[in-house]
PDB file of N, CA and C in Angstrom:
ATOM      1  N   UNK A   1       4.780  -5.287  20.354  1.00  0.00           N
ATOM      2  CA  UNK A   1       3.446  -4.820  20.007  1.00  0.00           C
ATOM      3  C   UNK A   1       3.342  -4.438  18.543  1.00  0.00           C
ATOM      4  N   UNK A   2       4.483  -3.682  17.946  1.00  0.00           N
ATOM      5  CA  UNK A   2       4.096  -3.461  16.815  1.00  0.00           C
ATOM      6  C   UNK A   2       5.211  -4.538  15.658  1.00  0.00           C
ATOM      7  N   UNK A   3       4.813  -5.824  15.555  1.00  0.00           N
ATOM      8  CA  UNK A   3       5.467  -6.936  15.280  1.00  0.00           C
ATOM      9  C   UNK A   3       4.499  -6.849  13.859  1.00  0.00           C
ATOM     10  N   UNK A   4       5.741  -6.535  12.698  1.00  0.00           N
ATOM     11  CA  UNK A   4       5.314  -6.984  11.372  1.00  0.00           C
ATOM     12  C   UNK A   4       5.359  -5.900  10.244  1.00  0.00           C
ATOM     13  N   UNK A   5       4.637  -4.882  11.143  1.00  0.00           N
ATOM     14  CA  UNK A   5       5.001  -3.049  10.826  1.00  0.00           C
ATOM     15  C   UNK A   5       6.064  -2.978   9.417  1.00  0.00           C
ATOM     16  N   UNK A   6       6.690  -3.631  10.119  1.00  0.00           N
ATOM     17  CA  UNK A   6       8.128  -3.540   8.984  1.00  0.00           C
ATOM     18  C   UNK A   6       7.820  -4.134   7.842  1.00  0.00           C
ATOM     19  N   UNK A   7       7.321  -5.433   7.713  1.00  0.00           N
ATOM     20  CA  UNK A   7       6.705  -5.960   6.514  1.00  0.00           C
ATOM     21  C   UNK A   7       5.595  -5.304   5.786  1.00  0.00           C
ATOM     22  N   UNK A   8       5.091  -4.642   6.451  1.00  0.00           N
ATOM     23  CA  UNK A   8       3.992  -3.607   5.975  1.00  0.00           C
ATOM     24  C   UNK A   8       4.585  -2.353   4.920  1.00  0.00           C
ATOM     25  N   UNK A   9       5.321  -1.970   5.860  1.00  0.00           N
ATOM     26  CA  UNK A   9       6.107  -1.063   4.412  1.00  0.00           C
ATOM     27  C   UNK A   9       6.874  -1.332   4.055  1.00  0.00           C
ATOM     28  N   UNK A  10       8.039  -2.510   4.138  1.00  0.00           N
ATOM     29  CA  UNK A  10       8.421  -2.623   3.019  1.00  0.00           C
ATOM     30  C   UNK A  10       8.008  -3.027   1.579  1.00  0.00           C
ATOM     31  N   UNK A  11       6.638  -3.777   1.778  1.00  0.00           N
ATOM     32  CA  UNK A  11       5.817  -4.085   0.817  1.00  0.00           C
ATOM     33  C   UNK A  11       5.193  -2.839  -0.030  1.00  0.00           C
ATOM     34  N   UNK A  12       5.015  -1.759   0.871  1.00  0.00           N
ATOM     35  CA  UNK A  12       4.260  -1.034  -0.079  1.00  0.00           C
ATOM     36  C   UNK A  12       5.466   0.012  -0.797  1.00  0.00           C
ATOM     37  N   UNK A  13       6.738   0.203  -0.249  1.00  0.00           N
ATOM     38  CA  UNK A  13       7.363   1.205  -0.429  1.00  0.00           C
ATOM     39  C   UNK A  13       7.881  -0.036  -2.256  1.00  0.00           C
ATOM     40  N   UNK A  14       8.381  -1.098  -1.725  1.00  0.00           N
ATOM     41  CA  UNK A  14       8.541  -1.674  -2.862  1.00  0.00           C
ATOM     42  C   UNK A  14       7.580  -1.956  -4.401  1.00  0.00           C
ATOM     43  N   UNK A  15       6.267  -2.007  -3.631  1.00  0.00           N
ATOM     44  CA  UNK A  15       5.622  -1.834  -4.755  1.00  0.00           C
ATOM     45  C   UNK A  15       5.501  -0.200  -5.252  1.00  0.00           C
ATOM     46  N   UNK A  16       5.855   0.231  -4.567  1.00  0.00           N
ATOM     47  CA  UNK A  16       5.768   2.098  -5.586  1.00  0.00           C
ATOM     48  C   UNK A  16       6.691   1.772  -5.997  1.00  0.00           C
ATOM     49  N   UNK A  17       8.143   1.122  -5.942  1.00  0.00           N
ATOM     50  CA  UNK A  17       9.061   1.580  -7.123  1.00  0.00           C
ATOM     51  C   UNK A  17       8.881   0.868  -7.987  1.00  0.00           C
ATOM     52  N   UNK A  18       8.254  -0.799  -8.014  1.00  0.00           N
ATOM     53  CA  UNK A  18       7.625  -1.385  -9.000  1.00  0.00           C
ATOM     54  C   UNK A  18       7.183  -0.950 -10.145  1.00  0.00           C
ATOM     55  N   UNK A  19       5.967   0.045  -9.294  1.00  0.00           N
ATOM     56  CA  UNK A  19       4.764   0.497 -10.420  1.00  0.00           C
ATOM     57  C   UNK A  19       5.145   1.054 -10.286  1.00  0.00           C
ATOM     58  N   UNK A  20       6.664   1.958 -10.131  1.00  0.00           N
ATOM     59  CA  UNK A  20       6.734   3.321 -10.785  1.00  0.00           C
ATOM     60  C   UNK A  20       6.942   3.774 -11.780  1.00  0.00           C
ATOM     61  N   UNK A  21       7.784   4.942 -12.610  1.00  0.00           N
ATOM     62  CA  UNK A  21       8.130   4.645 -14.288  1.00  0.00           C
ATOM     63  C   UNK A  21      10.081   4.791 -13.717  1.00  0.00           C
ATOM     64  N   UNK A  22      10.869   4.011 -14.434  1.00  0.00           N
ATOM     65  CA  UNK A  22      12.197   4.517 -14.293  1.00  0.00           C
ATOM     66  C   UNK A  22      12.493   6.145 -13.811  1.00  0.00           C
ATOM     67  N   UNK A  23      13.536   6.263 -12.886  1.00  0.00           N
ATOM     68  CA  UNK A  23      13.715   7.814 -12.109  1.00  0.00           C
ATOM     69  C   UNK A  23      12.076   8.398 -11.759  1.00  0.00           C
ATOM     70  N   UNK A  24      11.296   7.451 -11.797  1.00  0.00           N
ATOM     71  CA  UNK A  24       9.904   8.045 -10.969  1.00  0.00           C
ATOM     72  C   UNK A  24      10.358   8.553  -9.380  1.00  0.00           C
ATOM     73  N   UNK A  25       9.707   8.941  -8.660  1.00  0.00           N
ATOM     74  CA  UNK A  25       9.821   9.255  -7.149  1.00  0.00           C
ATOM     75  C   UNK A  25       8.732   8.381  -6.703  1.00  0.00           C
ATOM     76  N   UNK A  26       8.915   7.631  -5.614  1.00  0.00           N
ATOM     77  CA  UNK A  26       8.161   7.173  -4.229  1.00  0.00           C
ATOM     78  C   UNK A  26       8.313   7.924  -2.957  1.00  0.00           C
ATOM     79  N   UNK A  27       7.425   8.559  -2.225  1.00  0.00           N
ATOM     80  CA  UNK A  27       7.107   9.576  -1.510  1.00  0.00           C
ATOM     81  C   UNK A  27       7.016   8.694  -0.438  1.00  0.00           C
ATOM     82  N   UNK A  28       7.203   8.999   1.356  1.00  0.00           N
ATOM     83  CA  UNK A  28       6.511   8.453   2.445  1.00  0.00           C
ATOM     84  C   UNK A  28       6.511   9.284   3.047  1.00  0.00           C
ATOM     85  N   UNK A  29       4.928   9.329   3.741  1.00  0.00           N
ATOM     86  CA  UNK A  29       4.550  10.795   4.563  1.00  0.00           C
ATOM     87  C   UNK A  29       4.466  10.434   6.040  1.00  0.00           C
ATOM     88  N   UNK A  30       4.863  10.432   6.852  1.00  0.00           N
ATOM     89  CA  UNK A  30       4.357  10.454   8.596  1.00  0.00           C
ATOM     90  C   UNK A  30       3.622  11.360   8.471  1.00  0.00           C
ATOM     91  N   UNK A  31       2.325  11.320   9.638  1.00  0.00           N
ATOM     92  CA  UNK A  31       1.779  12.712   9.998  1.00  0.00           C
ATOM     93  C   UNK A  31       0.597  12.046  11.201  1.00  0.00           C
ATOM     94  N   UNK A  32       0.689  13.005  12.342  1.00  0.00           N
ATOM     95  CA  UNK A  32      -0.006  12.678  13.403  1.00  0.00           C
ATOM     96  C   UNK A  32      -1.070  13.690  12.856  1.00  0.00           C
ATOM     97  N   UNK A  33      -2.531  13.196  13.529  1.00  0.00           N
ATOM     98  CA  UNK A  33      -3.661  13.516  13.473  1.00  0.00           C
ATOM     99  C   UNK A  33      -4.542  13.201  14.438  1.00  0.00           C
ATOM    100  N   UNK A  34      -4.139  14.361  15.715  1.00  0.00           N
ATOM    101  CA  UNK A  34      -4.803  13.676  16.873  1.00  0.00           C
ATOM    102  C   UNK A  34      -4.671  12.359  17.527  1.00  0.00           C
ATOM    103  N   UNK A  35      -5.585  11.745  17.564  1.00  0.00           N
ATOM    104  CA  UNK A  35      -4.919  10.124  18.134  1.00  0.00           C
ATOM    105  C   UNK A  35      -4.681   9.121  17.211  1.00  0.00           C
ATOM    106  N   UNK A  36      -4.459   9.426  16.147  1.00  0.00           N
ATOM    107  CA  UNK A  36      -3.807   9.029  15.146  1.00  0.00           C
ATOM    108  C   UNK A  36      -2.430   8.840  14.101  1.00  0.00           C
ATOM    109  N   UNK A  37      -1.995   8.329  13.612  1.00  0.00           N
ATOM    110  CA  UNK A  37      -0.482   8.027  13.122  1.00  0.00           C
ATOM    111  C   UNK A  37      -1.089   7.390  11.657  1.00  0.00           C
ATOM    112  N   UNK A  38      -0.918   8.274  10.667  1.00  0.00           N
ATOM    113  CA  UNK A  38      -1.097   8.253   9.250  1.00  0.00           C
ATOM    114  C   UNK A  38       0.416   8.326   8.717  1.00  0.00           C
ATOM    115  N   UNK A  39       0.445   6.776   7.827  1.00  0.00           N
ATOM    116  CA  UNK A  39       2.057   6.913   7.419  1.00  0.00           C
ATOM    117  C   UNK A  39       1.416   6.424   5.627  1.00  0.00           C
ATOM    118  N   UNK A  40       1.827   7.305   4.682  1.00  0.00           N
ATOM    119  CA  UNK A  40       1.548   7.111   3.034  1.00  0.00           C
ATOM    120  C   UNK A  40       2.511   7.164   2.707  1.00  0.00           C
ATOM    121  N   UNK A  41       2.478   6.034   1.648  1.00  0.00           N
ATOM    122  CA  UNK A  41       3.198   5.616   0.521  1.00  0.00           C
ATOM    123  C   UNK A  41       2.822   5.974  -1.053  1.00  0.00           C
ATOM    124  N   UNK A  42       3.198   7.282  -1.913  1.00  0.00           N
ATOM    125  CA  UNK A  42       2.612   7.200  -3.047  1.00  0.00           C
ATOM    126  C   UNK A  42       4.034   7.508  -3.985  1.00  0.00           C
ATOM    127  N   UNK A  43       3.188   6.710  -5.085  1.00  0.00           N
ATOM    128  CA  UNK A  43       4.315   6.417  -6.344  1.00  0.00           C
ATOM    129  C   UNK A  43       3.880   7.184  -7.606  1.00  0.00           C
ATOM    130  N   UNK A  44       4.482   7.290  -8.963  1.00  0.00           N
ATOM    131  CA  UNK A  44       4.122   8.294  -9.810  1.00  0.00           C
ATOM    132  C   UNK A  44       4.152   6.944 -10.826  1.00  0.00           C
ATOM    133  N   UNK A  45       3.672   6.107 -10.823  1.00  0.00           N
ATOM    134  CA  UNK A  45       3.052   5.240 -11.817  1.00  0.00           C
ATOM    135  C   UNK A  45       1.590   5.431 -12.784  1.00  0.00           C
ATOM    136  N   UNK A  46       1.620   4.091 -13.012  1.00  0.00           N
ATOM    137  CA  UNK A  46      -0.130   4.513 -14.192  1.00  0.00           C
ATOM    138  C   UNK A  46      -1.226   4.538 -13.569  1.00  0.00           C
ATOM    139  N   UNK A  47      -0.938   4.313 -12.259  1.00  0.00           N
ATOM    140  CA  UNK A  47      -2.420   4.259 -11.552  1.00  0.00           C
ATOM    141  C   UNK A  47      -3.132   2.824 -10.925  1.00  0.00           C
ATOM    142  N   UNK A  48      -4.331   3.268 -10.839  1.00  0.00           N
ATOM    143  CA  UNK A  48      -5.306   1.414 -10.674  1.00  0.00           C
ATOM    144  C   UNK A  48      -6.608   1.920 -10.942  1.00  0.00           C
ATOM    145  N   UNK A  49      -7.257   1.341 -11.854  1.00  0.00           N
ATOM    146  CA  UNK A  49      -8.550   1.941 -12.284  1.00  0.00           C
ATOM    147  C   UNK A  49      -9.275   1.620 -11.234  1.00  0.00           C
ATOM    148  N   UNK A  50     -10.588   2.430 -11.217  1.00  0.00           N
ATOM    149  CA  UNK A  50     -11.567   2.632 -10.335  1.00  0.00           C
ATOM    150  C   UNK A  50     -12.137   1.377  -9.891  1.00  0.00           C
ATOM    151  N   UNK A  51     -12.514   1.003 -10.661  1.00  0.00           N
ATOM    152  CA  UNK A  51     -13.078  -0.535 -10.340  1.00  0.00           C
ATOM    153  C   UNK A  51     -12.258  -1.804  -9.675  1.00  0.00           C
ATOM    154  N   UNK A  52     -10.714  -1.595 -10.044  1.00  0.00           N
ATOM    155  CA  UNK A  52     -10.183  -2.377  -9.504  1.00  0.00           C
ATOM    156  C   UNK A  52      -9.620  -2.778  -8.107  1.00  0.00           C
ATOM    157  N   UNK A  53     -10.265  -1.204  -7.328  1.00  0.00           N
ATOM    158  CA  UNK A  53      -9.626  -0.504  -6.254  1.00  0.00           C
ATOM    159  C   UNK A  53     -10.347  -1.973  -4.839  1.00  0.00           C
ATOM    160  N   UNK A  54     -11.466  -2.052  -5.055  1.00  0.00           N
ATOM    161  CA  UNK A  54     -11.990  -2.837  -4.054  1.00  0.00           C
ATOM    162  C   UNK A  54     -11.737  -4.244  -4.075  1.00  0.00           C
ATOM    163  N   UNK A  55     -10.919  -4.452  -4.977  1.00  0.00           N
ATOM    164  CA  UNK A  55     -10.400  -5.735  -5.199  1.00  0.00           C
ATOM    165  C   UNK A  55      -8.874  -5.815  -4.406  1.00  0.00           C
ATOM    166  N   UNK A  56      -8.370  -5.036  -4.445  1.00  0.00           N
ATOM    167  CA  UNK A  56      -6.431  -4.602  -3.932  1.00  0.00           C
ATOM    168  C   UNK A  56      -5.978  -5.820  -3.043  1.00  0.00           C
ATOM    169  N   UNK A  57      -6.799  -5.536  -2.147  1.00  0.00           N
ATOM    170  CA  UNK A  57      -6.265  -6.360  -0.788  1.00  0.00           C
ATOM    171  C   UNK A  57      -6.860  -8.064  -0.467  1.00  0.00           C
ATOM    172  N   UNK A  58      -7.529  -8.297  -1.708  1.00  0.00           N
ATOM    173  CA  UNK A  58      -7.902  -9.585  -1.526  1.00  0.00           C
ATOM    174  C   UNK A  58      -6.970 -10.422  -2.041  1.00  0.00           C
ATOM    175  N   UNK A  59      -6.168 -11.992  -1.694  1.00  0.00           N
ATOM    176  CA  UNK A  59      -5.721 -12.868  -1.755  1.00  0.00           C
ATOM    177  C   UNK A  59      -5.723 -12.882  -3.208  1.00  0.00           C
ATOM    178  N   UNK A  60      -4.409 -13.266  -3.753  1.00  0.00           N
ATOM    179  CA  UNK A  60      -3.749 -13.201  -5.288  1.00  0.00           C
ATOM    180  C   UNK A  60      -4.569 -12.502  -6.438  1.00  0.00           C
ATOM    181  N   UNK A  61      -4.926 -11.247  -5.540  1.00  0.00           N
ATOM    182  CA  UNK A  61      -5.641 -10.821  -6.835  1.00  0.00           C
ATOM    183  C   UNK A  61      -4.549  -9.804  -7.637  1.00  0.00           C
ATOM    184  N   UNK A  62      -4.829  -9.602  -8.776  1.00  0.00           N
ATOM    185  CA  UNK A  62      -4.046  -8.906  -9.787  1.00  0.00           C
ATOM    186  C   UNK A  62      -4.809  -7.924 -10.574  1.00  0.00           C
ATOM    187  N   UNK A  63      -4.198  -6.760 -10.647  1.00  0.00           N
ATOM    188  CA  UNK A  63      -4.434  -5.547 -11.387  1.00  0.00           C
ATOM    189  C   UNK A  63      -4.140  -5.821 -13.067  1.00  0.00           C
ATOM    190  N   UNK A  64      -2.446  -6.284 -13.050  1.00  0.00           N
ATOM    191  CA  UNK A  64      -2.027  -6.056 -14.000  1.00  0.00           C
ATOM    192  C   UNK A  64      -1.969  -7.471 -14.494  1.00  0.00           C
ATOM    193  N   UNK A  65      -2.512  -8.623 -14.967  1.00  0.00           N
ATOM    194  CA  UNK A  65      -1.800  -9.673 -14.855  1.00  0.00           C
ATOM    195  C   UNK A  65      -0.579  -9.744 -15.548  1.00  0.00           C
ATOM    196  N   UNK A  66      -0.531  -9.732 -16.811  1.00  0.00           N
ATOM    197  CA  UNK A  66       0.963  -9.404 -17.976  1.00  0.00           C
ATOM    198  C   UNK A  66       1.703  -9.757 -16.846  1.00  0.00           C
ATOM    199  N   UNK A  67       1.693  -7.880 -15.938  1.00  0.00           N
ATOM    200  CA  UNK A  67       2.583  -7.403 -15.676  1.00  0.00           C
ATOM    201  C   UNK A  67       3.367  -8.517 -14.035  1.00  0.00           C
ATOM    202  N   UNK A  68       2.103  -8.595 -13.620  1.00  0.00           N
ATOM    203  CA  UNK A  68       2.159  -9.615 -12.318  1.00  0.00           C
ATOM    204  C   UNK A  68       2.754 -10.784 -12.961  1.00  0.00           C
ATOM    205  N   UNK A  69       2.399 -11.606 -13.606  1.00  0.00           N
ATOM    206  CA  UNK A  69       2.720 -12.637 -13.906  1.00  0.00           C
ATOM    207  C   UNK A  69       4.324 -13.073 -14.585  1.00  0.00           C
ATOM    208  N   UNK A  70       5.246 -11.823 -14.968  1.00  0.00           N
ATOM    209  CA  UNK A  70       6.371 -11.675 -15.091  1.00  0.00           C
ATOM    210  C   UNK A  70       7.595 -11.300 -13.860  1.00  0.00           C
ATOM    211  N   UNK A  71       6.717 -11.286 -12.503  1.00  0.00           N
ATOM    212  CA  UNK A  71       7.432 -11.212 -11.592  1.00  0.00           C
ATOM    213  C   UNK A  71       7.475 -11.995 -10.653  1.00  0.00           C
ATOM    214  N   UNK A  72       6.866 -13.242 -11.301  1.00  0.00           N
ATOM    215  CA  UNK A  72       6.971 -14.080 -10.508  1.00  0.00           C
ATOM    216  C   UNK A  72       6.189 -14.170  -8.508  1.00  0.00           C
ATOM    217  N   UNK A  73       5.580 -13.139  -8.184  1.00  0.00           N
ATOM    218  CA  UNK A  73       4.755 -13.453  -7.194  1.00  0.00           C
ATOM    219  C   UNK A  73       3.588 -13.604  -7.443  1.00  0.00           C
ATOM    220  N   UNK A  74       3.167 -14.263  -6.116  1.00  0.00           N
ATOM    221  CA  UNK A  74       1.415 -14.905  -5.865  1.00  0.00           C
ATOM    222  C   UNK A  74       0.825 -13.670  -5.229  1.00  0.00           C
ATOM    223  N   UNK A  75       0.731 -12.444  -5.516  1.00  0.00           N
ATOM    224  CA  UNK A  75      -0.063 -11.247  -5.036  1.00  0.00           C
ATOM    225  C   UNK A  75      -0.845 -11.417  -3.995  1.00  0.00           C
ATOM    226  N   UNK A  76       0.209 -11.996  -2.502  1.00  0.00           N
ATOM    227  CA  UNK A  76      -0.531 -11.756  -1.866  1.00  0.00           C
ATOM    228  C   UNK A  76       0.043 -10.279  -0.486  1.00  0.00           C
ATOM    229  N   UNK A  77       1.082  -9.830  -1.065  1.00  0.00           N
ATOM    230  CA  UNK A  77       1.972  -8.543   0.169  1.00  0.00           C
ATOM    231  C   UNK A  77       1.026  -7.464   0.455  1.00  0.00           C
ATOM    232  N   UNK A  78      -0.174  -7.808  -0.482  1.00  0.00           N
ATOM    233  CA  UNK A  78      -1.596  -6.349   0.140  1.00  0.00           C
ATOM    234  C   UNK A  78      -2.439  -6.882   0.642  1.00  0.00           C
ATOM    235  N   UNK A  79      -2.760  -8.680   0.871  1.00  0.00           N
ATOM    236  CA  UNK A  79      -3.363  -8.964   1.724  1.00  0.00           C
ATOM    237  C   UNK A  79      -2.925  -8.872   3.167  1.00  0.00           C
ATOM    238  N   UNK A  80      -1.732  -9.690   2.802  1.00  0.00           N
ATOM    239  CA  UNK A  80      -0.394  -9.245   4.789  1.00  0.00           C
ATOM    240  C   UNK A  80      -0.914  -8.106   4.902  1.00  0.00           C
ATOM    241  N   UNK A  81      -0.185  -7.428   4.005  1.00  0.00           N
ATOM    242  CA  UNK A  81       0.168  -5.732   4.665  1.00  0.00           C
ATOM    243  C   UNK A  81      -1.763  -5.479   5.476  1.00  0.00           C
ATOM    244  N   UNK A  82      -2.351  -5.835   4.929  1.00  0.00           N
ATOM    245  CA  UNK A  82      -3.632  -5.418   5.252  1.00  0.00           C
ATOM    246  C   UNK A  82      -4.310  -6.062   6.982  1.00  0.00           C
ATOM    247  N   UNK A  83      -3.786  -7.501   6.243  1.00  0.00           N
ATOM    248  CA  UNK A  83      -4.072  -8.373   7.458  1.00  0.00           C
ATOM    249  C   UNK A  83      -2.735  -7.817   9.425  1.00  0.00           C
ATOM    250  N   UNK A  84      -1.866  -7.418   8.975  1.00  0.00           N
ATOM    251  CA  UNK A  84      -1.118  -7.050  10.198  1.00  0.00           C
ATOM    252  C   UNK A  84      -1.481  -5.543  10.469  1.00  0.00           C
ATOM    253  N   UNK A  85      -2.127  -4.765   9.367  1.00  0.00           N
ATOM    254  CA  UNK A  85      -2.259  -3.057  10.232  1.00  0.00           C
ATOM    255  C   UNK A  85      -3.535  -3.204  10.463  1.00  0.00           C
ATOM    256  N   UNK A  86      -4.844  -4.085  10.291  1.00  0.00           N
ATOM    257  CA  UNK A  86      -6.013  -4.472  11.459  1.00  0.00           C
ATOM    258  C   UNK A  86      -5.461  -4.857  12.858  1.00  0.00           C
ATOM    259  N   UNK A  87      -4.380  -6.058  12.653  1.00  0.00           N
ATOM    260  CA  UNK A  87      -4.357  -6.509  13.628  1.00  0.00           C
ATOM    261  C   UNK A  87      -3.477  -5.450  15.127  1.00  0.00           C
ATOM    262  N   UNK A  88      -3.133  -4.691  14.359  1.00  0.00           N
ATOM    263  CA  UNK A  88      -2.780  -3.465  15.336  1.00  0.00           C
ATOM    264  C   UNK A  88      -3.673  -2.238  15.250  1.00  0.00           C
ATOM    265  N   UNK A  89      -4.894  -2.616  15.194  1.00  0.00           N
ATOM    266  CA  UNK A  89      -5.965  -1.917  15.275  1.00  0.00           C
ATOM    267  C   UNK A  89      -6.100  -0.090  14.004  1.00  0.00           C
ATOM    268  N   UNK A  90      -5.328  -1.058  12.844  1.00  0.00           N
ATOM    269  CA  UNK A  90      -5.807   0.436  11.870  1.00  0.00           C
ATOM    270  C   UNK A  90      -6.438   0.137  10.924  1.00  0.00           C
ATOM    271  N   UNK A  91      -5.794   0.380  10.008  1.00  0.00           N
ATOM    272  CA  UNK A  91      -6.861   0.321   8.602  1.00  0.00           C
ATOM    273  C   UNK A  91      -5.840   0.802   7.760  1.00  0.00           C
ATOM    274  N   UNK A  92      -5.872   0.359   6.379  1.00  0.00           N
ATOM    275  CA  UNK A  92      -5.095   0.607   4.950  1.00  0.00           C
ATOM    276  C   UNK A  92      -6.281   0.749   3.959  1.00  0.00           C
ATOM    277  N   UNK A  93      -5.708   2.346   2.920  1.00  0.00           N
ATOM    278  CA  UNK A  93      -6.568   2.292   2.563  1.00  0.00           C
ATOM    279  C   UNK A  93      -5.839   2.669   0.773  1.00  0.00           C
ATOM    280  N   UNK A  94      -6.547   3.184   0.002  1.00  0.00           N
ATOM    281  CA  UNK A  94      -5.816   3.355  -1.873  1.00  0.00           C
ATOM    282  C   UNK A  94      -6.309   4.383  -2.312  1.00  0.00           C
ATOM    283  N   UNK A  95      -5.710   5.384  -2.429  1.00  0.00           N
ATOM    284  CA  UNK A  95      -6.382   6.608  -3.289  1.00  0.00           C
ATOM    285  C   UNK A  95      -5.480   6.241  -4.777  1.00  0.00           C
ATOM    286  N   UNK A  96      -6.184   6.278  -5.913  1.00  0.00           N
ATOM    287  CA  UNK A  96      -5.924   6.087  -7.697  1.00  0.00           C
ATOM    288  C   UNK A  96      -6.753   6.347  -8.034  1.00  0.00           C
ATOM    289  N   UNK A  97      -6.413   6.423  -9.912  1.00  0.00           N
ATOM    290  CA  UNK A  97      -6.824   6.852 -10.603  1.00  0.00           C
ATOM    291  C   UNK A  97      -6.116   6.770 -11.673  1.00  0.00           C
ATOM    292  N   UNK A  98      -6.770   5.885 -12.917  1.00  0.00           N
ATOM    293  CA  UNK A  98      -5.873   5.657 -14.007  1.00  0.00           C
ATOM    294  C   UNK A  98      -5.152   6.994 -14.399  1.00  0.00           C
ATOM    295  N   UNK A  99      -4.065   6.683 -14.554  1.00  0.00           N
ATOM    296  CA  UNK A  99      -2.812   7.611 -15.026  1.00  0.00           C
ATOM    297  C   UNK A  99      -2.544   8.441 -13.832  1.00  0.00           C
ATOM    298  N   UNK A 100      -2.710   8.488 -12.361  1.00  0.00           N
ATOM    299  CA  UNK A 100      -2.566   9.192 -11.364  1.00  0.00           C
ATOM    300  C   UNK A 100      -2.046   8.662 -10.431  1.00  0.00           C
ATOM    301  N   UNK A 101      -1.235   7.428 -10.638  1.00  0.00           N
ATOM    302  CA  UNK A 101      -0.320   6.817  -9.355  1.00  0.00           C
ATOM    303  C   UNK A 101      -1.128   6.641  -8.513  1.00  0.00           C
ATOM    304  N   UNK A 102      -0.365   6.270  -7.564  1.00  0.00           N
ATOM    305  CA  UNK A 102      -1.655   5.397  -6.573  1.00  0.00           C
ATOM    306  C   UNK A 102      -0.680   6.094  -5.282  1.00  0.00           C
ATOM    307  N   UNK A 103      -1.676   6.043  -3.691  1.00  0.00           N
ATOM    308  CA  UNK A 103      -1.160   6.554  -2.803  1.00  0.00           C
ATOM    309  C   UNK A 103      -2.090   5.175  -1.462  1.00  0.00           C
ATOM    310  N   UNK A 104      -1.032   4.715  -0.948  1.00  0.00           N
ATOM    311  CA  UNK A 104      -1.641   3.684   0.144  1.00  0.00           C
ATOM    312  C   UNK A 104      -1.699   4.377   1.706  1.00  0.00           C
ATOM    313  N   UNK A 105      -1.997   4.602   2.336  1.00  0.00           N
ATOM    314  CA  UNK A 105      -2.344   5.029   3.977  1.00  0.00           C
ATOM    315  C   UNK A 105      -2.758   4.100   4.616  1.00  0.00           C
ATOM    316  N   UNK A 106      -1.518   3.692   5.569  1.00  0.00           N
ATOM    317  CA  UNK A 106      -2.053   2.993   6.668  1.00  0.00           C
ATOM    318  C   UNK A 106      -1.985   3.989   8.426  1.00  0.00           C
ATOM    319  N   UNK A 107      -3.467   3.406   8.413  1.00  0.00           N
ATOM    320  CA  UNK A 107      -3.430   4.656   9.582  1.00  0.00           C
ATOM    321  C   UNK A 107      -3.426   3.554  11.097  1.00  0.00           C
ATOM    322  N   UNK A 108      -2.923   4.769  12.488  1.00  0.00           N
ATOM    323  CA  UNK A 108      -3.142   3.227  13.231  1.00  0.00           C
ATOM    324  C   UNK A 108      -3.513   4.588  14.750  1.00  0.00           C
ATOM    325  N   UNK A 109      -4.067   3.520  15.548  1.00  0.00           N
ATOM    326  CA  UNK A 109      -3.947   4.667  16.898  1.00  0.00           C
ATOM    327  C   UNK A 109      -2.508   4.538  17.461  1.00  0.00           C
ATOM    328  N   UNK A 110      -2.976   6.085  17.773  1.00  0.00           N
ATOM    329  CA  UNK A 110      -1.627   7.084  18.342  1.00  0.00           C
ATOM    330  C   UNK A 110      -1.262   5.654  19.301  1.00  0.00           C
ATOM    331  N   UNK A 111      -0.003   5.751  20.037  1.00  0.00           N
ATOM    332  CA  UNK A 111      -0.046   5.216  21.332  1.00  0.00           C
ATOM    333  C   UNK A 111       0.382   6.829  22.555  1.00  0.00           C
ATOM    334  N   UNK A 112      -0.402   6.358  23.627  1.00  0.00           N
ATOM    335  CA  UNK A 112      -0.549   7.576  24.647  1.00  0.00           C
ATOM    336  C   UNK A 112       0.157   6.933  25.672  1.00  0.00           C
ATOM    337  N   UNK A 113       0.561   7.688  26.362  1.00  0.00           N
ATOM    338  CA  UNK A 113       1.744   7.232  27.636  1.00  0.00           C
ATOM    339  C   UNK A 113       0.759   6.954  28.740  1.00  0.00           C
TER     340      UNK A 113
END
């Protein structure tokens, strides 16, 4: 049932150390919230400006290009990541802010016995 999960964060935990700065910290939070399961990923990088935020999860899109384009991927691990935590009924979402690191939440329902 929960097939992919794993690709989900490893994508995002890897991109915080990406965009992080050298000896930066990448944080991951569990936390239940009622019938809910909120798991965040935030990094102490430069951020993602405001405008760029509604763009994140669409197919090879790029923030940074320079910076994308020296690592050789096709930006698409925030479309997956996006496309497999719908398909287990949650949602991913981006709190940033230039110069304020960025923090990803994918939230999903609890499972109940």
């Amino acid at each position: 049932m929960w097939s992919g999960l794993r690709q989900v964060f490893v994508n995002l935990i890897e991109n915080g150390i990406k965009y992080s700065p050298e000896e930066g910290v990448v944080t991951v939070t569990a936390v239940r919230h009622w019938q809910q399961i909120a798991i965040s990923v935030t990094n102490e990088g430069t951020g993602i400006p405001p405008e760029q935020i509604p763009h994140l999860f669409e197919r090879f899109y790029r923030v940074a290009d320079a910076r994308a384009r020296t690592t050789g991927r096709f930006s698409l691990g925030l479309a997956i990541a996006q496309a497999i935590v719908q398909a287990h009924g949650g949602e991913i979402v981006v709190q940033s802010g230039t110069g304020e690191g960025a923090t990803f939440t994918a939230t999903f329902p609890a499972m109940t016995e």
